[in-house]
PDB file of N, CA and C in Angstrom:
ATOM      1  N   UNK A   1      -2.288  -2.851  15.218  1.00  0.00           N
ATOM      2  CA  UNK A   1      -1.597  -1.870  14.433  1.00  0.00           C
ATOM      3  C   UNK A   1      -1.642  -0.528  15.141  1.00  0.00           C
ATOM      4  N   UNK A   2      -0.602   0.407  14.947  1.00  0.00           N
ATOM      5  CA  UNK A   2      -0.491   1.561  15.603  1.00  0.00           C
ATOM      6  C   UNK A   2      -1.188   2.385  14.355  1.00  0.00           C
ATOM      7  N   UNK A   3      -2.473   2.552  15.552  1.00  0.00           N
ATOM      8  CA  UNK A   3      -3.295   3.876  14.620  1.00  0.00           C
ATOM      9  C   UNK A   3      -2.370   5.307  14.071  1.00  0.00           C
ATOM     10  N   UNK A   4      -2.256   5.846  12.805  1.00  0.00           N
ATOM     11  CA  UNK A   4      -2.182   7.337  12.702  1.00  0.00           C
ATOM     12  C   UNK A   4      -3.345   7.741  12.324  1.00  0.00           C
ATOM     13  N   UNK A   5      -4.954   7.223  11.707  1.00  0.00           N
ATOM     14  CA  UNK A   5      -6.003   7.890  11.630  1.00  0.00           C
ATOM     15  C   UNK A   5      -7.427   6.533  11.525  1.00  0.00           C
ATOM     16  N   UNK A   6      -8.249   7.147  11.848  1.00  0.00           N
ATOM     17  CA  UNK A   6      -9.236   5.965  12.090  1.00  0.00           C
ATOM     18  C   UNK A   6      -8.739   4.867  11.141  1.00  0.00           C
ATOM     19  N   UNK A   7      -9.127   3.473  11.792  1.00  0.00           N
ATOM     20  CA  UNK A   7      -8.785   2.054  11.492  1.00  0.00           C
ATOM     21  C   UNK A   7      -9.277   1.986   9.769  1.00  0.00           C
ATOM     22  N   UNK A   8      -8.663   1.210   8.717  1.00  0.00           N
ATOM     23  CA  UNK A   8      -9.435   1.567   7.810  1.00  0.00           C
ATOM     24  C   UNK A   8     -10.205   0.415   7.668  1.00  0.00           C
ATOM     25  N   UNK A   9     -10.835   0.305   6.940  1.00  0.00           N
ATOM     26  CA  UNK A   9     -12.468   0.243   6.785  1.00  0.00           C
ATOM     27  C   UNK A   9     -12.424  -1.648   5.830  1.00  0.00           C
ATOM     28  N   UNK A  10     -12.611  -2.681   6.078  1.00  0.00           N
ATOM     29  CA  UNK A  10     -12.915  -3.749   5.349  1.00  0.00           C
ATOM     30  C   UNK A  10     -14.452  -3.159   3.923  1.00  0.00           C
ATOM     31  N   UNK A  11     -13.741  -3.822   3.610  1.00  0.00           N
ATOM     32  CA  UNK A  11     -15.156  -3.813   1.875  1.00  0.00           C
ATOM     33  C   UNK A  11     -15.843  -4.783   1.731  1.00  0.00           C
ATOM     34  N   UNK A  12     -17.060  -4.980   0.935  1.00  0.00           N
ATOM     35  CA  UNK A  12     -17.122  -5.981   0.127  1.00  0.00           C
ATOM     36  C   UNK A  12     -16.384  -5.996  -1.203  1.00  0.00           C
ATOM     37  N   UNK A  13     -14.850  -6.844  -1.280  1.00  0.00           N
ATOM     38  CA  UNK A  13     -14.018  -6.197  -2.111  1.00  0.00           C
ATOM     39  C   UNK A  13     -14.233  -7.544  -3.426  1.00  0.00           C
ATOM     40  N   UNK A  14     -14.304  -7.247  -4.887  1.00  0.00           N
ATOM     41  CA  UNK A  14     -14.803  -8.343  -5.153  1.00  0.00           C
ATOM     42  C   UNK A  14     -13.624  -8.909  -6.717  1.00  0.00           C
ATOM     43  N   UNK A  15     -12.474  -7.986  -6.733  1.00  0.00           N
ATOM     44  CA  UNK A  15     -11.319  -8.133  -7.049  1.00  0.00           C
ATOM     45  C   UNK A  15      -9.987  -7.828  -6.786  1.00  0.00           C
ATOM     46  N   UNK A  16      -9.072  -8.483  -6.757  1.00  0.00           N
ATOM     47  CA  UNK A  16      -7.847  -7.776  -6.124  1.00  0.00           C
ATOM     48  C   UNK A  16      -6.296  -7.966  -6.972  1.00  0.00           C
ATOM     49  N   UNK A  17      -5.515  -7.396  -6.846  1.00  0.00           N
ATOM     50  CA  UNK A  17      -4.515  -7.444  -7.267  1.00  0.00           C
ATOM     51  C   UNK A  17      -2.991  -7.300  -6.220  1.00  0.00           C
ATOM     52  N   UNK A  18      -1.955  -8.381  -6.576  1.00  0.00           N
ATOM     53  CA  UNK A  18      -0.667  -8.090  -5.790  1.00  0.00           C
ATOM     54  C   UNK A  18       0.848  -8.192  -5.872  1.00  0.00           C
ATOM     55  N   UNK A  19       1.242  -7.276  -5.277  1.00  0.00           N
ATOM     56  CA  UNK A  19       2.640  -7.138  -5.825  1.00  0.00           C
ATOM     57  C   UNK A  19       3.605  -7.552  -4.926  1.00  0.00           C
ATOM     58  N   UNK A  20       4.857  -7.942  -5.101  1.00  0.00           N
ATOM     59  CA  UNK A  20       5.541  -8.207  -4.665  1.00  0.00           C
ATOM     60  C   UNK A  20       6.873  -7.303  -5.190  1.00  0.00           C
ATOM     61  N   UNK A  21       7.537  -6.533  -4.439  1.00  0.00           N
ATOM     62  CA  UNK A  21       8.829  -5.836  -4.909  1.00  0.00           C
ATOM     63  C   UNK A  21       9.791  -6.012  -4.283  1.00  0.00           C
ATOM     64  N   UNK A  22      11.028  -6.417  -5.066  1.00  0.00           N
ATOM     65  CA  UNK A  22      12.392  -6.792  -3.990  1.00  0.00           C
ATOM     66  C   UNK A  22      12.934  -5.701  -4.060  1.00  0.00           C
ATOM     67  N   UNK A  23      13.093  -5.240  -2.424  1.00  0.00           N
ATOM     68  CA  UNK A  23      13.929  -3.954  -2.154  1.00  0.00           C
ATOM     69  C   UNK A  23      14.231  -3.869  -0.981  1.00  0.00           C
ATOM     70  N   UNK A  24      15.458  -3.567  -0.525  1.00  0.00           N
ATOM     71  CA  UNK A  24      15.872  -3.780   1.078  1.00  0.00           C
ATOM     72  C   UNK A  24      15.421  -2.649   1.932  1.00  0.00           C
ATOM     73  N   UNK A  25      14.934  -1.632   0.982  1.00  0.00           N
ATOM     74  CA  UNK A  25      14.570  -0.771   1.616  1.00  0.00           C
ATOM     75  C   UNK A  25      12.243  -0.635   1.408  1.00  0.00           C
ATOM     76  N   UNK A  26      11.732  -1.693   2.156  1.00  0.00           N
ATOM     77  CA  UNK A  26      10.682  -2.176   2.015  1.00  0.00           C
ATOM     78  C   UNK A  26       9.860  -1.063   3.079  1.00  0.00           C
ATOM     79  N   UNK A  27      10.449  -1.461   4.351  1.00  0.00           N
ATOM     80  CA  UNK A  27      10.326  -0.931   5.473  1.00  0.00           C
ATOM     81  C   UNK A  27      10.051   0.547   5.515  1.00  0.00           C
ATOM     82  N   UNK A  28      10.705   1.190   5.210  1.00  0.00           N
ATOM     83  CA  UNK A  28      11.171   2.600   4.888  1.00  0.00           C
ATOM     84  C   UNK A  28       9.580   3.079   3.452  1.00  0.00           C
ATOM     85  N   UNK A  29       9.822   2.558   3.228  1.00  0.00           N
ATOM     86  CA  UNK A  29       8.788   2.368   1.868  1.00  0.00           C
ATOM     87  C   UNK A  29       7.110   2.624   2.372  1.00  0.00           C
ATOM     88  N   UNK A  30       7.244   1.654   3.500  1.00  0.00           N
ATOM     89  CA  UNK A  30       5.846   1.634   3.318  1.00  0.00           C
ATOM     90  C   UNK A  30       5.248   2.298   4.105  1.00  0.00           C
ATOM     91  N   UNK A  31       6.109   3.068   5.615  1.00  0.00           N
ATOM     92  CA  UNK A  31       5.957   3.700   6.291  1.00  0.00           C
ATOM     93  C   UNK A  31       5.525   5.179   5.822  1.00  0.00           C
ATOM     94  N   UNK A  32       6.536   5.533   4.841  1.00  0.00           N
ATOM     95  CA  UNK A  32       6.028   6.787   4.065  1.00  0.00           C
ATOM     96  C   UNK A  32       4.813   6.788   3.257  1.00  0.00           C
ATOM     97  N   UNK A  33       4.197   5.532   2.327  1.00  0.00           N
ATOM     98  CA  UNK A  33       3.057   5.709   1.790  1.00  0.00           C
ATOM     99  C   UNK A  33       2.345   5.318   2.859  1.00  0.00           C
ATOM    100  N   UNK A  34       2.244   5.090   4.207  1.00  0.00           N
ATOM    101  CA  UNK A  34       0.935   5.198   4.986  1.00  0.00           C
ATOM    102  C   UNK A  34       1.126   6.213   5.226  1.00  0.00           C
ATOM    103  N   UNK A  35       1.898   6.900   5.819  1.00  0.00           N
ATOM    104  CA  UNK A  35       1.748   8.297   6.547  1.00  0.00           C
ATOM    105  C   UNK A  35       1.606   9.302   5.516  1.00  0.00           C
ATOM    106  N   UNK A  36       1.959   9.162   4.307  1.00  0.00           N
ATOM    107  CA  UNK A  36       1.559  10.017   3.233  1.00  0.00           C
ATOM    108  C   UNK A  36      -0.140  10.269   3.163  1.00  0.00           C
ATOM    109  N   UNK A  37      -0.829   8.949   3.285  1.00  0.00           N
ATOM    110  CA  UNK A  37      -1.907   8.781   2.977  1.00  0.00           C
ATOM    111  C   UNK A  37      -2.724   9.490   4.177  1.00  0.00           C
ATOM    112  N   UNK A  38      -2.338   8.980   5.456  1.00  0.00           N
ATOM    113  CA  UNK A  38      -3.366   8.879   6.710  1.00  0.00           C
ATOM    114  C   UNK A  38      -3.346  10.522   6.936  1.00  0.00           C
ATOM    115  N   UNK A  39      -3.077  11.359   6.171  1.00  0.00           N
ATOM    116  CA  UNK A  39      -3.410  12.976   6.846  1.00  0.00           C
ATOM    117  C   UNK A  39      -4.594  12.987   6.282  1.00  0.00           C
ATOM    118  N   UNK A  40      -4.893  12.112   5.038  1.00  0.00           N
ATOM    119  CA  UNK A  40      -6.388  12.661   4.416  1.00  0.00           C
ATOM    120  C   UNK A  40      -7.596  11.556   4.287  1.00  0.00           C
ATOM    121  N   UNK A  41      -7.032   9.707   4.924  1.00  0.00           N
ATOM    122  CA  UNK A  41      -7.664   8.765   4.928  1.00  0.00           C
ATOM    123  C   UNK A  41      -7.357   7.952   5.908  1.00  0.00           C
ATOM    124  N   UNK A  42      -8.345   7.145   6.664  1.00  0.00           N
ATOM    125  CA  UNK A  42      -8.346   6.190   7.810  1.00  0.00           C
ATOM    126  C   UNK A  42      -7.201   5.224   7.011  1.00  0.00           C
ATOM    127  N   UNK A  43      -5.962   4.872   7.978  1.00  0.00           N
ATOM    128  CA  UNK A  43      -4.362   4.161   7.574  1.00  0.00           C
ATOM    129  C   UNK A  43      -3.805   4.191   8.621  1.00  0.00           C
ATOM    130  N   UNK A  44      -3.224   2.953   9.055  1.00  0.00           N
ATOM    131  CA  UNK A  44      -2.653   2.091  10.067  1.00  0.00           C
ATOM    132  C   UNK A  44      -1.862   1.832   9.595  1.00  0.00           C
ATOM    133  N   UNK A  45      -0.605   1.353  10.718  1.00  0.00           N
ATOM    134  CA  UNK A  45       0.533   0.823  10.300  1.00  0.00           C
ATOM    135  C   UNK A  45       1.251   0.167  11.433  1.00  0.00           C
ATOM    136  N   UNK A  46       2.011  -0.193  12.015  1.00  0.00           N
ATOM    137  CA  UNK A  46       2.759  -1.244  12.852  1.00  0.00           C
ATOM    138  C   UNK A  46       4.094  -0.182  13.142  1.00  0.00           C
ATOM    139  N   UNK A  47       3.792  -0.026  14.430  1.00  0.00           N
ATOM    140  CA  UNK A  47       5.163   0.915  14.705  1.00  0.00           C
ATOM    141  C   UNK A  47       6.779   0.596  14.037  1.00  0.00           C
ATOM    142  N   UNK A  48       7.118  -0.432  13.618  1.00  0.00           N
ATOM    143  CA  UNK A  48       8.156  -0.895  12.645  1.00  0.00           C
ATOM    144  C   UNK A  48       8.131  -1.191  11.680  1.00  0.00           C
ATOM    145  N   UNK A  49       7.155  -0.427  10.903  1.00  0.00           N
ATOM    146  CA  UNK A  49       6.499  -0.703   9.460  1.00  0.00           C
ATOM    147  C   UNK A  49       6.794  -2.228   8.958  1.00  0.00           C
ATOM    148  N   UNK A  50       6.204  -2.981   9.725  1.00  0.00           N
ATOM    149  CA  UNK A  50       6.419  -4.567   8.868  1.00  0.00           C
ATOM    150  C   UNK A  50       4.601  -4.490   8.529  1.00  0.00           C
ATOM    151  N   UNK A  51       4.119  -3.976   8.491  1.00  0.00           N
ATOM    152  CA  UNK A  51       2.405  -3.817   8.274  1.00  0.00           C
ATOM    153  C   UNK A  51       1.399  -2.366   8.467  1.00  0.00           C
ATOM    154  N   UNK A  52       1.219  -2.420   7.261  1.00  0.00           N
ATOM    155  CA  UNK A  52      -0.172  -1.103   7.207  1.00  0.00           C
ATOM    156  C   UNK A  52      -1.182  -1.610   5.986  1.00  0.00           C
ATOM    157  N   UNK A  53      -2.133  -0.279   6.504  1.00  0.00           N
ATOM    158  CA  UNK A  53      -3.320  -0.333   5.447  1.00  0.00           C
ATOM    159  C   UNK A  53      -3.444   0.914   5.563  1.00  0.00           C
ATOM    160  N   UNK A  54      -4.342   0.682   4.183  1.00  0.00           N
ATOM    161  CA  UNK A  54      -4.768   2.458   3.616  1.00  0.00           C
ATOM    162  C   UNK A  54      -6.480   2.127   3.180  1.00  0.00           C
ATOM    163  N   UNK A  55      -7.504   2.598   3.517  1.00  0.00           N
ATOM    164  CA  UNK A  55      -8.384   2.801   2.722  1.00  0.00           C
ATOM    165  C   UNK A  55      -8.791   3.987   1.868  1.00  0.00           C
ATOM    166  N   UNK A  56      -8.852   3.851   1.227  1.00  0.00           N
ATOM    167  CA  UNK A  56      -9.372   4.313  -0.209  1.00  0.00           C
ATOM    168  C   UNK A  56     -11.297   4.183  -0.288  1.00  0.00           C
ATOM    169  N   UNK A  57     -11.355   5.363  -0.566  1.00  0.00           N
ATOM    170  CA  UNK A  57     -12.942   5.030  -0.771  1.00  0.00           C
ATOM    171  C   UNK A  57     -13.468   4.492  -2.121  1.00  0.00           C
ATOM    172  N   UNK A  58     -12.343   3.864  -2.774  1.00  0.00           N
ATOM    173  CA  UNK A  58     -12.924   2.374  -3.615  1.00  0.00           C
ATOM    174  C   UNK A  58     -11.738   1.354  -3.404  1.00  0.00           C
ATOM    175  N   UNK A  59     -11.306   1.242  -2.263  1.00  0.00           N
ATOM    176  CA  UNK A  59     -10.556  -0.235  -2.233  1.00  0.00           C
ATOM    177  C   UNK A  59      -9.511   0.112  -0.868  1.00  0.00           C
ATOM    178  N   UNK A  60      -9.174  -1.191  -0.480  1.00  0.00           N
ATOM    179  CA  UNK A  60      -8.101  -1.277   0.667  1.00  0.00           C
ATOM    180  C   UNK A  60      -6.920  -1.549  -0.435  1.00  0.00           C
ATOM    181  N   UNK A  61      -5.924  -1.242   0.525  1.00  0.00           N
ATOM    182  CA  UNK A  61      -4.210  -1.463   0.246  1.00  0.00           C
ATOM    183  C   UNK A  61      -3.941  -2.004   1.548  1.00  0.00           C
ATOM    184  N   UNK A  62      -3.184  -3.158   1.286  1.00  0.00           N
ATOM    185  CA  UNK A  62      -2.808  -3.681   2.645  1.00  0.00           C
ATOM    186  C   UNK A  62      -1.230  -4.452   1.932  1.00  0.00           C
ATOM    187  N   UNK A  63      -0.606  -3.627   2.701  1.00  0.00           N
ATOM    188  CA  UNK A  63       1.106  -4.003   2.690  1.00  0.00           C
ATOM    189  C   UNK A  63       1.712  -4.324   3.797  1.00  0.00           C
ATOM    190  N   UNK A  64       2.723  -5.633   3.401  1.00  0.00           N
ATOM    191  CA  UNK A  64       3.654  -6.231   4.424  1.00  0.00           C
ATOM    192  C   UNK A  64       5.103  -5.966   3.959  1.00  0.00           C
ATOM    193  N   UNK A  65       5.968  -5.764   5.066  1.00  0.00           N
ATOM    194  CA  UNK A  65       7.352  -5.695   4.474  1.00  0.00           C
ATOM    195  C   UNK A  65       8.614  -6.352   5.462  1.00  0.00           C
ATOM    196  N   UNK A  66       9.498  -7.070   4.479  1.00  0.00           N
ATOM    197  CA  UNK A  66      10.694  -7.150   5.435  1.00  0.00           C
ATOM    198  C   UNK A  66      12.093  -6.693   5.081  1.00  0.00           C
ATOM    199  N   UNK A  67      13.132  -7.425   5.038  1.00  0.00           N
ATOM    200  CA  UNK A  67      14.259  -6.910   5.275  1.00  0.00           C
ATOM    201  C   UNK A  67      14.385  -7.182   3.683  1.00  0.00           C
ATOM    202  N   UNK A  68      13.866  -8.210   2.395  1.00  0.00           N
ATOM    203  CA  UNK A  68      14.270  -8.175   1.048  1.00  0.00           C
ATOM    204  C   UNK A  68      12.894  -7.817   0.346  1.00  0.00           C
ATOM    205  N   UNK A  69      11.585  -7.413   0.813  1.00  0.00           N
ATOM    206  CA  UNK A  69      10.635  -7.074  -0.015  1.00  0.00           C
ATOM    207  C   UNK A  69       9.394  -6.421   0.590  1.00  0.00           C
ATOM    208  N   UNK A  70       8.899  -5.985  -0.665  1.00  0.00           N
ATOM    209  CA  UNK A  70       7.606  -5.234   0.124  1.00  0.00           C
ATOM    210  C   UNK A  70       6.170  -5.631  -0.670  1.00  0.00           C
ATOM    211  N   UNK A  71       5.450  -6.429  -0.193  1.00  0.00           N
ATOM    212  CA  UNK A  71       3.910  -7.222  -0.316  1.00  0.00           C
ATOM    213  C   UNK A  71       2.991  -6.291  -0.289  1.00  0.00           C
ATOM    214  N   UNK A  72       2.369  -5.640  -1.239  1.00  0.00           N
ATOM    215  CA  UNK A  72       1.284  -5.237  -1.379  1.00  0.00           C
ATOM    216  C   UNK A  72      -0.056  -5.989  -1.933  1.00  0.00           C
ATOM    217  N   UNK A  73      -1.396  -6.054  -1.503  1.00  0.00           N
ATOM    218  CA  UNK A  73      -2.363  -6.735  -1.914  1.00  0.00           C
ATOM    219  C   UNK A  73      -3.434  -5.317  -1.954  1.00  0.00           C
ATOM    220  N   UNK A  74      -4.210  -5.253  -2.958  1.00  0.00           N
ATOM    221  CA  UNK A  74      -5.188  -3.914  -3.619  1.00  0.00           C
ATOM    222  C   UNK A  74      -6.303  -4.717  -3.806  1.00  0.00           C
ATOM    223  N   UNK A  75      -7.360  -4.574  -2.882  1.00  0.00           N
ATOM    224  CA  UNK A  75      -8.998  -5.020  -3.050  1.00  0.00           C
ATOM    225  C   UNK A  75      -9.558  -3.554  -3.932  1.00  0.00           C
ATOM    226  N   UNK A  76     -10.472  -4.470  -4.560  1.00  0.00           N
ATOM    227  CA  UNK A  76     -11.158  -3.088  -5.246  1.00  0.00           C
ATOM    228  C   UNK A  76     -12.935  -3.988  -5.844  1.00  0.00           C
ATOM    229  N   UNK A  77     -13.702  -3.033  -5.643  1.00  0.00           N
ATOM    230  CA  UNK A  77     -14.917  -3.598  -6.083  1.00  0.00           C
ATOM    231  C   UNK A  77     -15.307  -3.795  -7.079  1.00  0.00           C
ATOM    232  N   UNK A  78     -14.459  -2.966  -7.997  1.00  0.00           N
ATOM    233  CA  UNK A  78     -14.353  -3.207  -9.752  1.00  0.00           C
ATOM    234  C   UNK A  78     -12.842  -3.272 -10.383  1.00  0.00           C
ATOM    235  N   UNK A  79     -12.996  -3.492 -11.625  1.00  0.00           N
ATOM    236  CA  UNK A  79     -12.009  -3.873 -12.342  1.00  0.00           C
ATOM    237  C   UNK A  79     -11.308  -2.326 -12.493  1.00  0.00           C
ATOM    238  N   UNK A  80     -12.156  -1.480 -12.828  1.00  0.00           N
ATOM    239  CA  UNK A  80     -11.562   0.134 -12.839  1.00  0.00           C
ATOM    240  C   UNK A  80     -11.351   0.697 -11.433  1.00  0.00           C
ATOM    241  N   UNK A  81     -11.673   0.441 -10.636  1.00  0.00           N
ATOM    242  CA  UNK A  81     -11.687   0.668  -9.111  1.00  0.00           C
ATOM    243  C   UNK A  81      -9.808   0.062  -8.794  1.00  0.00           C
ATOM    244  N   UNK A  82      -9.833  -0.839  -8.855  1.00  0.00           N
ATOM    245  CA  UNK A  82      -8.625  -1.487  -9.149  1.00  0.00           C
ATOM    246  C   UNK A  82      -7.484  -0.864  -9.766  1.00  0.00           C
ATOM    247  N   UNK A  83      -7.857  -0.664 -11.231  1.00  0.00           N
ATOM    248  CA  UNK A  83      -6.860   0.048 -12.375  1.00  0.00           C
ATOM    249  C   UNK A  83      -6.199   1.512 -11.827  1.00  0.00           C
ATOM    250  N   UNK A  84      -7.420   1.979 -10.943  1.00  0.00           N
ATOM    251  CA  UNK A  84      -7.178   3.260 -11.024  1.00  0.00           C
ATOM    252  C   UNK A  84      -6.017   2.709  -9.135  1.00  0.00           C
ATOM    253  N   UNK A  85      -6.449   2.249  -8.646  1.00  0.00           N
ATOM    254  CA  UNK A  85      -5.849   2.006  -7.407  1.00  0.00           C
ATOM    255  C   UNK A  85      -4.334   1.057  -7.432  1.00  0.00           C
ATOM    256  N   UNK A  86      -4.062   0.594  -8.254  1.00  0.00           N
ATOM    257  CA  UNK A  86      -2.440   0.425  -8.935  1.00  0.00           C
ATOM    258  C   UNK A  86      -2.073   1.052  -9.004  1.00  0.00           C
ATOM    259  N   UNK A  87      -2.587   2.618  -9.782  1.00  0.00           N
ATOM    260  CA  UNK A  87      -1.932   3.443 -10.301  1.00  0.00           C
ATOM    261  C   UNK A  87      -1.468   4.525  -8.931  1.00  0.00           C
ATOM    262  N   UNK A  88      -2.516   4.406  -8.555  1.00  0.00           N
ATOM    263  CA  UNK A  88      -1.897   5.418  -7.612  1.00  0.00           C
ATOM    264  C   UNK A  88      -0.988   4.891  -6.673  1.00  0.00           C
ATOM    265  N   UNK A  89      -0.714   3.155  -6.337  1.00  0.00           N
ATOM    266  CA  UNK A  89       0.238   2.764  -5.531  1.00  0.00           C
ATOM    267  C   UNK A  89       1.330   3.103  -6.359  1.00  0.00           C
ATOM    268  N   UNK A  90       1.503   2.774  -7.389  1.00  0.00           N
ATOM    269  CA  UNK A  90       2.423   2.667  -8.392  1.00  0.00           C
ATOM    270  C   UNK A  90       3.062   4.184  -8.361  1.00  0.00           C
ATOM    271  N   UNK A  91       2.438   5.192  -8.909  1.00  0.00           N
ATOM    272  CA  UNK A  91       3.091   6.205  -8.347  1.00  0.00           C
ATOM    273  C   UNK A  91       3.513   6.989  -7.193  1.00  0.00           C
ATOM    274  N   UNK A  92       3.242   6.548  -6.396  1.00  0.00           N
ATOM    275  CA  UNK A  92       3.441   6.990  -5.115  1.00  0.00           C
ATOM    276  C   UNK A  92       4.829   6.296  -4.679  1.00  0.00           C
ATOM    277  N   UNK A  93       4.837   5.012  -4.343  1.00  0.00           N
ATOM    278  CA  UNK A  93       6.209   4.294  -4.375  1.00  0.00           C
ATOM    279  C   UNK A  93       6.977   4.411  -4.980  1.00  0.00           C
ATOM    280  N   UNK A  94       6.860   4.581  -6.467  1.00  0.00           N
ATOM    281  CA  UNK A  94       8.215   4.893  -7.563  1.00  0.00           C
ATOM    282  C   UNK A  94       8.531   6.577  -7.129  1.00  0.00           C
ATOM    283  N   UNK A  95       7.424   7.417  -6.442  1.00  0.00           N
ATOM    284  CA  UNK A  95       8.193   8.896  -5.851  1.00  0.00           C
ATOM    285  C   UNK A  95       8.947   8.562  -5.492  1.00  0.00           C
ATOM    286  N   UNK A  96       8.617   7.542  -3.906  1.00  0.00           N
ATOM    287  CA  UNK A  96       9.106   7.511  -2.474  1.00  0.00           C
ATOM    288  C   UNK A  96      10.735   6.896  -3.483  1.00  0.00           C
ATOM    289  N   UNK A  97      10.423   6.068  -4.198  1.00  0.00           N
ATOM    290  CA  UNK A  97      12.202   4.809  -4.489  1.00  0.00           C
ATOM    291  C   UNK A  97      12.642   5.467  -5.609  1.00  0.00           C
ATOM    292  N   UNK A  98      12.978   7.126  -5.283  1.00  0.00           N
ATOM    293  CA  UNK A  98      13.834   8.059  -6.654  1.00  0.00           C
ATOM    294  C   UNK A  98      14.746   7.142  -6.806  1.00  0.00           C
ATOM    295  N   UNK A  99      15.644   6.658  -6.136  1.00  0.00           N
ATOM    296  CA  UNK A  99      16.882   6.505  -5.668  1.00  0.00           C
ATOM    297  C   UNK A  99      17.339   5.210  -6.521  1.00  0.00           C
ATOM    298  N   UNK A 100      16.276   4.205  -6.167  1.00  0.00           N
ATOM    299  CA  UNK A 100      16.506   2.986  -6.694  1.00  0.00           C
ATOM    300  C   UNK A 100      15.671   3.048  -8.204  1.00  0.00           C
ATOM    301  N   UNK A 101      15.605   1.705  -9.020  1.00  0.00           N
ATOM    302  CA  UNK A 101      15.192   1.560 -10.024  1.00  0.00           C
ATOM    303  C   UNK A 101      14.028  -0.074  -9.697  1.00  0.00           C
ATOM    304  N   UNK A 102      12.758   0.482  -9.042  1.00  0.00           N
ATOM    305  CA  UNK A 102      11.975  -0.452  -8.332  1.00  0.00           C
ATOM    306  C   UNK A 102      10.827  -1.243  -9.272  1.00  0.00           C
ATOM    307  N   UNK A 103      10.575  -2.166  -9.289  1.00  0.00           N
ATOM    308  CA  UNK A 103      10.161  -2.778 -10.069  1.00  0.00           C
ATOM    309  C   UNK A 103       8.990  -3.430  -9.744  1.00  0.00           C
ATOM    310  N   UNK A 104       7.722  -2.691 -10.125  1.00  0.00           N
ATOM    311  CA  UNK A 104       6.028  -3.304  -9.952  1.00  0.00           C
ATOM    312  C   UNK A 104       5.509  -3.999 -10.435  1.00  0.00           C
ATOM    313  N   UNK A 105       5.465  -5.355 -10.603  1.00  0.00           N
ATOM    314  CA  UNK A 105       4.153  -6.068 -11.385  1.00  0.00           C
ATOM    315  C   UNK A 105       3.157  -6.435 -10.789  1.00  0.00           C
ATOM    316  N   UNK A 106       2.313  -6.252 -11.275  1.00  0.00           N
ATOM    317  CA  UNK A 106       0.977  -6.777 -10.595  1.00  0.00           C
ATOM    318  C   UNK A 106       0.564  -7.820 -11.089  1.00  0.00           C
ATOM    319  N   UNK A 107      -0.261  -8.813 -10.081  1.00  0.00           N
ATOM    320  CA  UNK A 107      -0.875 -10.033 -10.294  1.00  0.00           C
ATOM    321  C   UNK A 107      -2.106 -10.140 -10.206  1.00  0.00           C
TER     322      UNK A 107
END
């Protein structure tokens, strides 16, 4: 992965949650929530945004994307660790997709 700030960090992560969102614009998506993130947290990403991570100092985010969707998976060491780490994917992406009407469920 093409570093923008130290590599982020594996956990002992001991729940997780994941989303799947259909949007052609995946790519575009996920490039902005890493680089959003990595000015203030260790986040990687793949010079053609088909892959990044973000750590969080209670959980990884690790997203894949292609040309019809964008794969997010959220480790978290607790159940609130978690709750709270949806939320902030969740808002951050529905910023980035004003445009569209994007649609999160988590698993």
């Amino acid at each position: 992965m093409t570093e923008q700030t130290p590599t982020p960090q594996k956990g002992n992560w001991s729940v997780n949650a994941t989303a799947i969102i259909a949007t052609e614009s995946a790519r575009r998506y996920l490039g902005q929530f890493v680089s959003h993130f990595a000015h203030k947290l260790p986040a990687a990403r793949e010079a053609d945004n088909s892959q990044g991570e973000v750590s969080f100092a209670t959980g990884l985010c690790t997203l894949d994307a292609d040309a019809q969707k964008l794969s997010i998976i959220v480790n978290a060491g607790s159940v609130e660790d978690l709750t709270r780490l949806k939320d902030v994917v969740d808002r951050h992406l529905l910023r980035f997709a004003f445009r569209e009407d994007l649609q999160i469920n988590w698993r």
